[in-house]
C-alpha atoms as a PDB file:
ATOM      1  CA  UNK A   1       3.486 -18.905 -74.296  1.00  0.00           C
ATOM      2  CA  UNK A   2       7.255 -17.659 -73.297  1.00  0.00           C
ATOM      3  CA  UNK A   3       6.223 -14.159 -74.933  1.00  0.00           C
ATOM      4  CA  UNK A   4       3.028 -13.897 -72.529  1.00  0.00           C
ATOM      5  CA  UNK A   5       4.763 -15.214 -69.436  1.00  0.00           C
ATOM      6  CA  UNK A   6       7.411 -12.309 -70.150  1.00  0.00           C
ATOM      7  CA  UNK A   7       4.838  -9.799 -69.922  1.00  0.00           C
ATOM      8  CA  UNK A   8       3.076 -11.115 -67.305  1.00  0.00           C
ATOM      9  CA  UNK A   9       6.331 -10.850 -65.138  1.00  0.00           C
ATOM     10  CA  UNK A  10       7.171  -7.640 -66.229  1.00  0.00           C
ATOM     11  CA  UNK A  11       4.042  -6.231 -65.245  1.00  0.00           C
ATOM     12  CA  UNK A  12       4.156  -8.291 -61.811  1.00  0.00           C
ATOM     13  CA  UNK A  13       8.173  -6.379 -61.363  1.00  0.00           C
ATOM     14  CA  UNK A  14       6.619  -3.100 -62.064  1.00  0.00           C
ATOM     15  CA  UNK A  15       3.734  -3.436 -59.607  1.00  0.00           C
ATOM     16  CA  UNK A  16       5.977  -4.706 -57.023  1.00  0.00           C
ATOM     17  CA  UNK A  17       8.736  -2.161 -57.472  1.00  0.00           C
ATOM     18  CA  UNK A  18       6.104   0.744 -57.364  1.00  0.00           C
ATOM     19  CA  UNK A  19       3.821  -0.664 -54.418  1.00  0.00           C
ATOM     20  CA  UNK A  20       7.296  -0.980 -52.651  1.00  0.00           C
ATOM     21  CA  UNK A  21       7.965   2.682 -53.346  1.00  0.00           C
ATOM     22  CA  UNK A  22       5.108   3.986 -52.507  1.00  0.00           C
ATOM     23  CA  UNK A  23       4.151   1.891 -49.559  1.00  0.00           C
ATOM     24  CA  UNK A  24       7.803   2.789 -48.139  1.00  0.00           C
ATOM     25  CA  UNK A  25       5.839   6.312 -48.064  1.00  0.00           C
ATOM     26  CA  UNK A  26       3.067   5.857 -46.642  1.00  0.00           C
ATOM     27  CA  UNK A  27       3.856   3.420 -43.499  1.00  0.00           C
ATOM     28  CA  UNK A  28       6.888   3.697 -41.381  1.00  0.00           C
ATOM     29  CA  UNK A  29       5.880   0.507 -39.931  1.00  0.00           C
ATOM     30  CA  UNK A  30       9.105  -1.831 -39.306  1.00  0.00           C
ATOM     31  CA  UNK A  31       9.486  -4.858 -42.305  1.00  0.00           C
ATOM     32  CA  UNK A  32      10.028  -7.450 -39.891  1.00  0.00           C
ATOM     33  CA  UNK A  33       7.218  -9.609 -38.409  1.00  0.00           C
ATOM     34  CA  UNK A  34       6.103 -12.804 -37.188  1.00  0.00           C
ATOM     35  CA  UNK A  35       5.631 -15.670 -39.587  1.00  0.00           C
ATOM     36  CA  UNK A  36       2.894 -16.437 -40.975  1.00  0.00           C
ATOM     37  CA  UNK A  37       0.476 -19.565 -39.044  1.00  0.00           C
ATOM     38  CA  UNK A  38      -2.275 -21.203 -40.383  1.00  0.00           C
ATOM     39  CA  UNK A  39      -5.074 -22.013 -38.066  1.00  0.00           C
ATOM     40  CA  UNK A  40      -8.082 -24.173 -38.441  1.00  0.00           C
ATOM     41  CA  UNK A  41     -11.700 -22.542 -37.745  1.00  0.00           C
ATOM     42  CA  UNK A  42     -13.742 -25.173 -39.148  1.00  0.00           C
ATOM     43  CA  UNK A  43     -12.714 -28.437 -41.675  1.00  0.00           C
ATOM     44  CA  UNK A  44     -11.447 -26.521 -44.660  1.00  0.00           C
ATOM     45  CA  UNK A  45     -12.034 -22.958 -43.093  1.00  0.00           C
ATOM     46  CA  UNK A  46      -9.075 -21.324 -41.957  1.00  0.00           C
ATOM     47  CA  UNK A  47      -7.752 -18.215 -40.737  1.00  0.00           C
ATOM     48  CA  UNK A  48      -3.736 -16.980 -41.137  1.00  0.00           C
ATOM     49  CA  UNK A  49      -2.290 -15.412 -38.609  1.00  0.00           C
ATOM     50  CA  UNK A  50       1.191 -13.063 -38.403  1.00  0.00           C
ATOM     51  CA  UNK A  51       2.976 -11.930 -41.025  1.00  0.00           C
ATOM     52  CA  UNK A  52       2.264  -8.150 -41.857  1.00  0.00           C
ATOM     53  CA  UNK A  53      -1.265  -7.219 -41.867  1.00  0.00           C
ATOM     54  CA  UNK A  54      -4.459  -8.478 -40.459  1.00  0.00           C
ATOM     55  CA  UNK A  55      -5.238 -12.235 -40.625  1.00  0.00           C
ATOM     56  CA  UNK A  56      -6.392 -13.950 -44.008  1.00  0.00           C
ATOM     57  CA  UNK A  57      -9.188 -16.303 -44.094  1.00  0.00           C
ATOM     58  CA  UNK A  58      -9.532 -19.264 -46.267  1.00  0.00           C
ATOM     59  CA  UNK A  59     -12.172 -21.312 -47.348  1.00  0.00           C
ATOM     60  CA  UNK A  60     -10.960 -24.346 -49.689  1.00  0.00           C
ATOM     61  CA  UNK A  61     -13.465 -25.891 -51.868  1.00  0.00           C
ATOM     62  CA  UNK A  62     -13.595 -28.791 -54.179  1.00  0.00           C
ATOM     63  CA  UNK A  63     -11.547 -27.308 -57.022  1.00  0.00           C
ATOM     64  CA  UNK A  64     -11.194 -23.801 -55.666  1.00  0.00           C
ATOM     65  CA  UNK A  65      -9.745 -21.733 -53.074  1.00  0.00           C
ATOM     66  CA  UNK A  66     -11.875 -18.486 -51.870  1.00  0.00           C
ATOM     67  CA  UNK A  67      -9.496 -15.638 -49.700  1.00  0.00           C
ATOM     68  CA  UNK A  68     -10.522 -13.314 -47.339  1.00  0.00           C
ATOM     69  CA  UNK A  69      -8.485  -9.805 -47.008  1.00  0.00           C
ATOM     70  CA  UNK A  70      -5.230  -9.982 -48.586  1.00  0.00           C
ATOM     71  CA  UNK A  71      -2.334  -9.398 -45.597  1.00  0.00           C
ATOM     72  CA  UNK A  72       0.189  -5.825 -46.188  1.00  0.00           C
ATOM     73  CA  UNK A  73       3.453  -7.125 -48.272  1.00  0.00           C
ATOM     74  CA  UNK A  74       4.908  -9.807 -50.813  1.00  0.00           C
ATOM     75  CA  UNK A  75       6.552 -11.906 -48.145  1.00  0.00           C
ATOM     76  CA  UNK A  76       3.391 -11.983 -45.900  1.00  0.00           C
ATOM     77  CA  UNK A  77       1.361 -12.964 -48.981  1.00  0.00           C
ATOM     78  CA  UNK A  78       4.035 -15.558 -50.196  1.00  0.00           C
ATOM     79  CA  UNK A  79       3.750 -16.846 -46.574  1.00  0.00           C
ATOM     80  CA  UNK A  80       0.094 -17.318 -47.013  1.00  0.00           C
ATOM     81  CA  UNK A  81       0.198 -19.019 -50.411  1.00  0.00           C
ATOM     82  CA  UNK A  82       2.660 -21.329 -49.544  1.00  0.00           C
ATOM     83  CA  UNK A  83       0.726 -22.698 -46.404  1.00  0.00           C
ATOM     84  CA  UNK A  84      -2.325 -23.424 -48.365  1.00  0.00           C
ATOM     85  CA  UNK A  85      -0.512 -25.186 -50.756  1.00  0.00           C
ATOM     86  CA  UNK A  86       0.201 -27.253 -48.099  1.00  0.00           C
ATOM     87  CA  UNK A  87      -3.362 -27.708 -47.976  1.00  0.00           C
ATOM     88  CA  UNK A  88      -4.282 -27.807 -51.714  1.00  0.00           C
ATOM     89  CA  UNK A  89      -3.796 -27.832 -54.956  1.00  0.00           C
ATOM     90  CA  UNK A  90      -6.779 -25.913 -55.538  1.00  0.00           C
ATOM     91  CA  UNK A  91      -5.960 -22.475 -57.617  1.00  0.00           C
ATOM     92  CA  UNK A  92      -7.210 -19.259 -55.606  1.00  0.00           C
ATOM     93  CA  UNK A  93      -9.668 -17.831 -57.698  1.00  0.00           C
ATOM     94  CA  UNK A  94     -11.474 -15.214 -55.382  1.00  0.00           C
ATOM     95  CA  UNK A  95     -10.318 -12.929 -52.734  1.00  0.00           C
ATOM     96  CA  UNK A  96     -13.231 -10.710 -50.663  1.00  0.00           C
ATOM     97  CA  UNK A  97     -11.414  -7.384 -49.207  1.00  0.00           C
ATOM     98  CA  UNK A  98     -13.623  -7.153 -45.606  1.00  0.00           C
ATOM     99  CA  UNK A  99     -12.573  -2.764 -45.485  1.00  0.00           C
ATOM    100  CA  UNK A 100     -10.530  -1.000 -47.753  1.00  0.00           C
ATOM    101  CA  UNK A 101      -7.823  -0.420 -44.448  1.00  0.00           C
ATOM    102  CA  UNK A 102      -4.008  -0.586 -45.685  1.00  0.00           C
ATOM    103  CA  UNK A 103      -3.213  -4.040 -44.220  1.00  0.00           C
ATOM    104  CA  UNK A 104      -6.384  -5.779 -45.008  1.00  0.00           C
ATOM    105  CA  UNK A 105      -5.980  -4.985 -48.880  1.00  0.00           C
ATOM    106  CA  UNK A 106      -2.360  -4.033 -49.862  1.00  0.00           C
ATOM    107  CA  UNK A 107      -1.588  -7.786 -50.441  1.00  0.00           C
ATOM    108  CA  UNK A 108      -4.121  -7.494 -53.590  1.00  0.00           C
ATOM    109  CA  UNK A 109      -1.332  -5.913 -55.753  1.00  0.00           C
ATOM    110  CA  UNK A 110       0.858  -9.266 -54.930  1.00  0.00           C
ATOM    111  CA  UNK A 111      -1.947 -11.911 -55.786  1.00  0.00           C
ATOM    112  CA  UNK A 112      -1.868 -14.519 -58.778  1.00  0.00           C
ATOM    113  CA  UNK A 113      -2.839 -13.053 -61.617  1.00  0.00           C
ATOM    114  CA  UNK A 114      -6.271 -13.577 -62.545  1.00  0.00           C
ATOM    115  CA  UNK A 115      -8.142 -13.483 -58.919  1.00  0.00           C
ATOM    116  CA  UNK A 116     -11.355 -11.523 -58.867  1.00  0.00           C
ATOM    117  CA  UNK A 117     -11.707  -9.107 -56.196  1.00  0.00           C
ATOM    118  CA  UNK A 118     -15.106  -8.751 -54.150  1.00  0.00           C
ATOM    119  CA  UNK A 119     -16.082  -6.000 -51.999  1.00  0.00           C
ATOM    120  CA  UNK A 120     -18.913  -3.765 -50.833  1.00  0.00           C
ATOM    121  CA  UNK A 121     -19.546  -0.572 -53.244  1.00  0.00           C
ATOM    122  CA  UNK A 122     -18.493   1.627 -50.100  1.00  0.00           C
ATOM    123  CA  UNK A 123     -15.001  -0.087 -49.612  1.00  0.00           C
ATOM    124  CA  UNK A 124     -14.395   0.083 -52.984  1.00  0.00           C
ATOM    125  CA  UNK A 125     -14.697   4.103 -52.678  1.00  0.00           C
ATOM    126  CA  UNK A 126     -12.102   4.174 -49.999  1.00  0.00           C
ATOM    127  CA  UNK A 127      -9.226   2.467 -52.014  1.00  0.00           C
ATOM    128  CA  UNK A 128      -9.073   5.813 -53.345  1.00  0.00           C
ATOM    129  CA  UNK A 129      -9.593   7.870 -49.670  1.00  0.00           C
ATOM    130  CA  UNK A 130      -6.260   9.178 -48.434  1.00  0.00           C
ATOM    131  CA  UNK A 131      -4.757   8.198 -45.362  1.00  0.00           C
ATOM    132  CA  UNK A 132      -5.088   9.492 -41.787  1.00  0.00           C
ATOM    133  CA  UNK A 133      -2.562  11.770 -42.261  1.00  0.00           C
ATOM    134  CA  UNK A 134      -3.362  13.217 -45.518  1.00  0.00           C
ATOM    135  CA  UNK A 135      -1.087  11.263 -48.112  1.00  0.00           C
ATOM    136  CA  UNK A 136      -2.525  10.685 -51.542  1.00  0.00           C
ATOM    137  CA  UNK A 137      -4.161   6.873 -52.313  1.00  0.00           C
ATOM    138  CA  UNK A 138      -2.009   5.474 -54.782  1.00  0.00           C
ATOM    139  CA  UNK A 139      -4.558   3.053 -56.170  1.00  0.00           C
ATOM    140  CA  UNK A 140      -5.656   4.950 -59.079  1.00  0.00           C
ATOM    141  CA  UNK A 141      -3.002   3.959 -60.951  1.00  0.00           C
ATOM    142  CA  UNK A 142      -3.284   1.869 -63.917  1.00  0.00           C
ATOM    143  CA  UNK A 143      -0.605  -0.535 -63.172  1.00  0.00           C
ATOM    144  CA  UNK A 144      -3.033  -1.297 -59.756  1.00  0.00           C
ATOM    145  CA  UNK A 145      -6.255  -1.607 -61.866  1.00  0.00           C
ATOM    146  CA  UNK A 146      -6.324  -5.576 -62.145  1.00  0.00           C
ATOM    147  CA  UNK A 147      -5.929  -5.502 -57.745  1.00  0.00           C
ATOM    148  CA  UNK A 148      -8.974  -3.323 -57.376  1.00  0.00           C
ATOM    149  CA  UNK A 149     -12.361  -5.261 -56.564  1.00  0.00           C
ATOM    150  CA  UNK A 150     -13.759  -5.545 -60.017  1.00  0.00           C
ATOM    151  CA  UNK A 151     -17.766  -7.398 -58.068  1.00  0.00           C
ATOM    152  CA  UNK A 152     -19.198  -5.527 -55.393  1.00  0.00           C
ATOM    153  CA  UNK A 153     -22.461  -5.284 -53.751  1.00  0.00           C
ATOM    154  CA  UNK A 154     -24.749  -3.115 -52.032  1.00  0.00           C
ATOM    155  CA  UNK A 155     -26.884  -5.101 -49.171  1.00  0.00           C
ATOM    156  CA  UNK A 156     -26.242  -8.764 -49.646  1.00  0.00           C
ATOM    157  CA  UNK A 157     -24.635 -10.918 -52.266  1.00  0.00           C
ATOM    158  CA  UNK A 158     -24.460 -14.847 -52.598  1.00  0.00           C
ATOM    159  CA  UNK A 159     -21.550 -16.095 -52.966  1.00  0.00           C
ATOM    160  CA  UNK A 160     -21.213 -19.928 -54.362  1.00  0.00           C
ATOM    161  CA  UNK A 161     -17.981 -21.203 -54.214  1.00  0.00           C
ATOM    162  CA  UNK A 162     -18.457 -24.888 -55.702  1.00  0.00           C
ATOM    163  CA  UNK A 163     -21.322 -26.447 -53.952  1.00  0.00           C
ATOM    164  CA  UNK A 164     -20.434 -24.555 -50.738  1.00  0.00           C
ATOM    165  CA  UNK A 165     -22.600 -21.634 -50.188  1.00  0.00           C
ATOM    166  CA  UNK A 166     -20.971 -18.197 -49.067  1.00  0.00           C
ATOM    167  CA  UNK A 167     -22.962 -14.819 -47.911  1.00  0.00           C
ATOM    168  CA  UNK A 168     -21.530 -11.530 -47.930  1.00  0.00           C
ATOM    169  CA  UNK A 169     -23.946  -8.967 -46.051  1.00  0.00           C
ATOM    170  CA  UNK A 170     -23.566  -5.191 -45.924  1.00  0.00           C
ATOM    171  CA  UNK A 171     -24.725  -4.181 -42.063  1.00  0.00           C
ATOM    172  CA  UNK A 172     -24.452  -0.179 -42.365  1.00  0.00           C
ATOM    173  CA  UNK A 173     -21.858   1.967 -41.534  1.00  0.00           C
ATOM    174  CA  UNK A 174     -19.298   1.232 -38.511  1.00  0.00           C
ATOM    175  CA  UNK A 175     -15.868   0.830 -38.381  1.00  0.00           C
ATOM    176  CA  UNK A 176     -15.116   2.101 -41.824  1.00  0.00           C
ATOM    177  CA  UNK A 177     -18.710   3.041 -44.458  1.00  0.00           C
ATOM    178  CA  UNK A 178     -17.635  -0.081 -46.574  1.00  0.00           C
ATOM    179  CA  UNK A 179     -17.468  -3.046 -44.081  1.00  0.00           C
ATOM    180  CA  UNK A 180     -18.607  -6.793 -44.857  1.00  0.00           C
ATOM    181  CA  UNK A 181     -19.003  -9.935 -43.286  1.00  0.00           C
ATOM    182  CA  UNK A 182     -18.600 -12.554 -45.176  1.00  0.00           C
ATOM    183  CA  UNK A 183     -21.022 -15.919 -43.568  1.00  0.00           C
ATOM    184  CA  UNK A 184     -20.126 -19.216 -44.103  1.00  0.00           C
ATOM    185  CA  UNK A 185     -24.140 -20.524 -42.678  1.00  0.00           C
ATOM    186  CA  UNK A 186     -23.230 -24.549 -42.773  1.00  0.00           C
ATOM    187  CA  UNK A 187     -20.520 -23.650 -39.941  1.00  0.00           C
ATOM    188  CA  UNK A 188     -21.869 -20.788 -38.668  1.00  0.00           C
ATOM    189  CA  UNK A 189     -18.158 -18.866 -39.355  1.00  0.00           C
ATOM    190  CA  UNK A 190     -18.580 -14.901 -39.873  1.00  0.00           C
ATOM    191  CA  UNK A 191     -15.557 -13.393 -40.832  1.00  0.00           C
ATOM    192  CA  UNK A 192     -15.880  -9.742 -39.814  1.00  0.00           C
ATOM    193  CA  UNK A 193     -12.887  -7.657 -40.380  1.00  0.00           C
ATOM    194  CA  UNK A 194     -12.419  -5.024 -37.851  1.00  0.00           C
ATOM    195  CA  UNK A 195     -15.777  -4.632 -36.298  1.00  0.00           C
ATOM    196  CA  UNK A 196     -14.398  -5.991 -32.892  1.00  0.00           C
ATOM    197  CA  UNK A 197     -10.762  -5.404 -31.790  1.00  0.00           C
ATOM    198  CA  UNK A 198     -10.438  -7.716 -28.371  1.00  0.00           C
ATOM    199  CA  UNK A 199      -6.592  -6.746 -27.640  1.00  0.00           C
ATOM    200  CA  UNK A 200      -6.579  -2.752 -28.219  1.00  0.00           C
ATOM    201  CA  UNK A 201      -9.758  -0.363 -27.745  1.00  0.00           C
ATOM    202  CA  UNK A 202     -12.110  -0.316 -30.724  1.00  0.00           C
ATOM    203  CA  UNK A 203     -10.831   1.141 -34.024  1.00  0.00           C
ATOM    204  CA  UNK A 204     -13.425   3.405 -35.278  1.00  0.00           C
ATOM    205  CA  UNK A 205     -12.102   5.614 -38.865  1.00  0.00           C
ATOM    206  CA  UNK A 206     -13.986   8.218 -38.700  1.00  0.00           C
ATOM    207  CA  UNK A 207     -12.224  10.049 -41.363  1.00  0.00           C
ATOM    208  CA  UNK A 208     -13.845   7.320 -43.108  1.00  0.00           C
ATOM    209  CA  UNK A 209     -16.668   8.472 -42.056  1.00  0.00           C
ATOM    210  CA  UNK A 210     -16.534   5.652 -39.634  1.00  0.00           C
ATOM    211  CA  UNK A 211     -19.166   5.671 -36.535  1.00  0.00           C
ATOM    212  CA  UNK A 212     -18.870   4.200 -33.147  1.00  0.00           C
ATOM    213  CA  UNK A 213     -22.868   4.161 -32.764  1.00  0.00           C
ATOM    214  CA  UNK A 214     -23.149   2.885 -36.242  1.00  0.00           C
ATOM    215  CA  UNK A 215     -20.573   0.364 -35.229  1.00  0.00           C
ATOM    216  CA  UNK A 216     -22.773  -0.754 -32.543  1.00  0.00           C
ATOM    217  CA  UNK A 217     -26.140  -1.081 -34.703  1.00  0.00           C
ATOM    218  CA  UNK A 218     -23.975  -3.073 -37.139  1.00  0.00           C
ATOM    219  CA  UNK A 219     -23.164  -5.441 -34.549  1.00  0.00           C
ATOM    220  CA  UNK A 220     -26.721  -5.889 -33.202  1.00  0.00           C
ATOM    221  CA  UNK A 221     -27.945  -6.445 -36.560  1.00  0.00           C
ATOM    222  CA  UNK A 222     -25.327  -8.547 -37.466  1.00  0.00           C
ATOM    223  CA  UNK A 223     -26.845 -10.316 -34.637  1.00  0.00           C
ATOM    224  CA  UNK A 224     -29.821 -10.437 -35.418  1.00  0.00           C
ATOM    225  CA  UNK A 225     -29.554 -11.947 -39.047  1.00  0.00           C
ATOM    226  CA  UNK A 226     -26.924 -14.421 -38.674  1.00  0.00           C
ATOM    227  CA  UNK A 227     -26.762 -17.567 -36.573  1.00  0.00           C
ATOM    228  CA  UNK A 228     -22.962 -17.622 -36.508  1.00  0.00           C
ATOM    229  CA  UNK A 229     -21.448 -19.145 -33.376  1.00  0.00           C
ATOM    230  CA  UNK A 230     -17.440 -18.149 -34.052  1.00  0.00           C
ATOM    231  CA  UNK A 231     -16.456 -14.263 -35.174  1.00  0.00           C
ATOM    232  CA  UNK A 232     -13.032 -14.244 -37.010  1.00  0.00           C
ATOM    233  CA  UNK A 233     -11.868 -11.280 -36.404  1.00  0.00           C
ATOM    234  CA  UNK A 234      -9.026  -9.285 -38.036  1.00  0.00           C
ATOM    235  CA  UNK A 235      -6.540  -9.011 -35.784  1.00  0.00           C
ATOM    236  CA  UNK A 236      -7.232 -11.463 -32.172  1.00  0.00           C
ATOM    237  CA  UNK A 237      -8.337 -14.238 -31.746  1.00  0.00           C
ATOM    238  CA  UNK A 238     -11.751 -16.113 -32.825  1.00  0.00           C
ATOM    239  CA  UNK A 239     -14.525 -15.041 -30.995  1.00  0.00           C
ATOM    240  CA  UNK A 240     -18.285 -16.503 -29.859  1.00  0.00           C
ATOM    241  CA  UNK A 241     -21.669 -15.069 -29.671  1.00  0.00           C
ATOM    242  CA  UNK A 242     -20.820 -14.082 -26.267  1.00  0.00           C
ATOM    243  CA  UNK A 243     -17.873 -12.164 -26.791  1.00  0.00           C
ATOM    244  CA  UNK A 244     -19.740 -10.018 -29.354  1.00  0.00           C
ATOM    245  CA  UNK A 245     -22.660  -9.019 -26.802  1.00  0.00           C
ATOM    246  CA  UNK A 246     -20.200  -8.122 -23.940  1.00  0.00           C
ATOM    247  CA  UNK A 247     -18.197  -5.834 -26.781  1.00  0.00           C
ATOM    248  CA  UNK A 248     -21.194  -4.472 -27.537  1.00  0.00           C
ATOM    249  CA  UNK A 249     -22.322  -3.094 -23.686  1.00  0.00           C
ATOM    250  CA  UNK A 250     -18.590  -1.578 -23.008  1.00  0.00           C
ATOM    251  CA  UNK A 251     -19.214   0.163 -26.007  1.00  0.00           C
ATOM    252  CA  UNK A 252     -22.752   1.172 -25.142  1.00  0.00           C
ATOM    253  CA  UNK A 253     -21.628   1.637 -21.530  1.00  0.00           C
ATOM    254  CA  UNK A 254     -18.738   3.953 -22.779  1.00  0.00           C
ATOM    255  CA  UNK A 255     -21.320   5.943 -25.007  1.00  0.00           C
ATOM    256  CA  UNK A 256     -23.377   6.540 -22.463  1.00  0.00           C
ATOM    257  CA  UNK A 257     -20.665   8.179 -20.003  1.00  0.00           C
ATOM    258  CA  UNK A 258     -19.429  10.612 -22.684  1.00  0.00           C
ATOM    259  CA  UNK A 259     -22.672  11.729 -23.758  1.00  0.00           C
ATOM    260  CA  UNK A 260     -23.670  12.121 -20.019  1.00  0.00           C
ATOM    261  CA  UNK A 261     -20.427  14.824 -19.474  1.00  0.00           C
ATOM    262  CA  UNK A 262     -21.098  16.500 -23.252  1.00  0.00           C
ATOM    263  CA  UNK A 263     -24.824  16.764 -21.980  1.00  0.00           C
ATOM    264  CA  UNK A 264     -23.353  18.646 -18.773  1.00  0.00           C
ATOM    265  CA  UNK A 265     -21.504  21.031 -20.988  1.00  0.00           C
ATOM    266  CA  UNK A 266     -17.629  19.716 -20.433  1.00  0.00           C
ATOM    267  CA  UNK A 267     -15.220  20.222 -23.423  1.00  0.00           C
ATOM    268  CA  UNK A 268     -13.787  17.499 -25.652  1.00  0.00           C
ATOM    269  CA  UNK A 269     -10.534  18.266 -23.196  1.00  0.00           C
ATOM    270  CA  UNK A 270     -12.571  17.787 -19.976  1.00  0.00           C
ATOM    271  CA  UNK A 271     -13.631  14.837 -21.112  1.00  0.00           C
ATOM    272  CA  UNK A 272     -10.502  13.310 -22.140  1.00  0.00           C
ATOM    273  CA  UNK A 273      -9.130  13.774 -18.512  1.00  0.00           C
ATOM    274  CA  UNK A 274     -11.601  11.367 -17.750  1.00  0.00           C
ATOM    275  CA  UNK A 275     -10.551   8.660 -19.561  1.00  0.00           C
ATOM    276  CA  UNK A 276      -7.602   5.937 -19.702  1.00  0.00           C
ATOM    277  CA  UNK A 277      -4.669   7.353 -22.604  1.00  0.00           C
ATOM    278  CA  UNK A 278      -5.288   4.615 -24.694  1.00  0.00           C
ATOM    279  CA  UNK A 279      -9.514   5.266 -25.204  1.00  0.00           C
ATOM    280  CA  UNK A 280      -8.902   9.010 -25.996  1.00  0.00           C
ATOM    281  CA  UNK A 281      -9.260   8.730 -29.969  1.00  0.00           C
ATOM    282  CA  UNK A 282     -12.740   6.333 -29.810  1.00  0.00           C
ATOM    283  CA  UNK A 283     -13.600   8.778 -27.096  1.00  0.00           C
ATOM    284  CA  UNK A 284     -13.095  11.689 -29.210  1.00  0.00           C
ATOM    285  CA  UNK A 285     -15.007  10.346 -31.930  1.00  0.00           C
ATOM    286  CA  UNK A 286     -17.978   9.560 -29.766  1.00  0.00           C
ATOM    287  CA  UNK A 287     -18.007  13.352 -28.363  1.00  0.00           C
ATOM    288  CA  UNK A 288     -18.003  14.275 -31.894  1.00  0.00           C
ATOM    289  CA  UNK A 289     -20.558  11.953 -32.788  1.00  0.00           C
ATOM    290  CA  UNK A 290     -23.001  13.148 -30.201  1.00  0.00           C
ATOM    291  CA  UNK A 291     -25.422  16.484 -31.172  1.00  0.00           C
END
């Protein structure tokens, strides 16, 4: 027993050590950040807020506790383990990644060992997509193996978690080619990762091969199949049905005005001019999007 909790430690120093290295490369994002806050959705569904990284959703079930996305760094994901042990005992045995973006998955690599990872087939193709800017994906190595989603999916996938039934759906291609919402149909919850930003303008990655149109399809469909009634998202506040439909027409509306000036011939700089600072890379990516 003393030999195998050895290695296990070892191997959790070396992960750390190296995901600290090579995360210190890839983000110059400042280490400090709000703490982590646990928020109700729905008895025994809850959502964690602050830290580094998008929010974490929980579901706790009779003898097991089922994650959704994984926070950025070791503190934020201490944070989040210690507040549900203030709700359970329960072990966490399951953690669904929503997108493969940095701060919804880089907490994998500083999970309790033995947690199965879930995600779509797509998302798990773009743990291994470099960034925005071009630096190398650093989850091909070995030591990272065990924090890569070992179950994924292609359309739709049940998801039990005790008696409590879970639904993970695959709505096409929008924010990133690898998004899922995971549907909790008893409370009508749908977590949805980044599909709707409420605080900034829309994220679309398109070199994700992302799509702002796709995006909006998703969201109709999404829609369309599920009766949920609150939308956590990844980084605001929890949203209704409402919320979702009124996202949906800016985006449509803003469509609609850059395709009318492409159709009249202006230039990708034209256009821009147009526009408020903070909408010029969805706007961009719209232009680009329209043939």
């Amino acid at each position: 027993m003393k030999r195998v909790f050895l290695k296990n430690f070892s191997i959790l120093v070396l992960v750390i050590l190296f995901s600290t290295s090579v995360f210190g490369q890839q983000s110059q994002a400042p280490i400090a950040s709000s703490p982590v806050v646990s928020k109700q959705v729905e008895p025994d569904i809850y959502m964690f807020t602050g830290g580094r990284g998008a929010n974490t959703g929980a579901y706790i079930g009779e003898k097991e506790v089922l994650l959704i996305d994984s926070k950025q760094d070791l503190a934020s994901v201490a944070q989040v383990l210690e507040a549900i042990k203030k709700l359970t005992n329960n072990p966490v045995t399951r953690l669904v990644n929503t997108h493969a973006d940095g701060d919804h998955i880089y907490g994998n690599r500083f999970q309790p060992a033995g947690i199965t990872f879930i995600a779509h087939e797509n998302c798990l193709k773009e743990f291994f997509v470099p960034s925005m800017s071009g630096t190398p994906s650093d989850w091909s190595n070995p030591a990272l193996k065990a924090f890569l989603p070992s179950v994924t999916y292609k359309d739709r996938m049940d998801l039990p978690v005790g008696a409590k039934r879970v639904e993970l759906y695959y709505f096409g291609v929008g924010h990133t080619t690898g998004d899922t919402v995971v549907y909790f149909p008893d409370e009508k919850v749908a977590f949805i990762g980044d599909q709707i930003f409420t605080t900034r303008v829309q994220l679309i990655h398109a070199y994700k091969g992302g799509s702002s149109f796709g995006q909006v399809a998703v969201l109709e469909k999404m829609l369309s199949t599920i009766d949920a009634q609150k939308f956590v998202c990844g980084h605001n506040d929890v949203i209704d049905r409402a919320a979702v439909q009124k996202h949906i027409a800016q985006m449509k509306d803003l469509q609609e005005k850059v395709s009318s000036l492409k159709v009249k011939g202006q230039s990708i700089e034209e256009v821009l001019k147009q526009f408020e600072q903070n909408q010029s890379a969805l706007v961009q990516t719209i232009y680009n999007e329209i043939k």
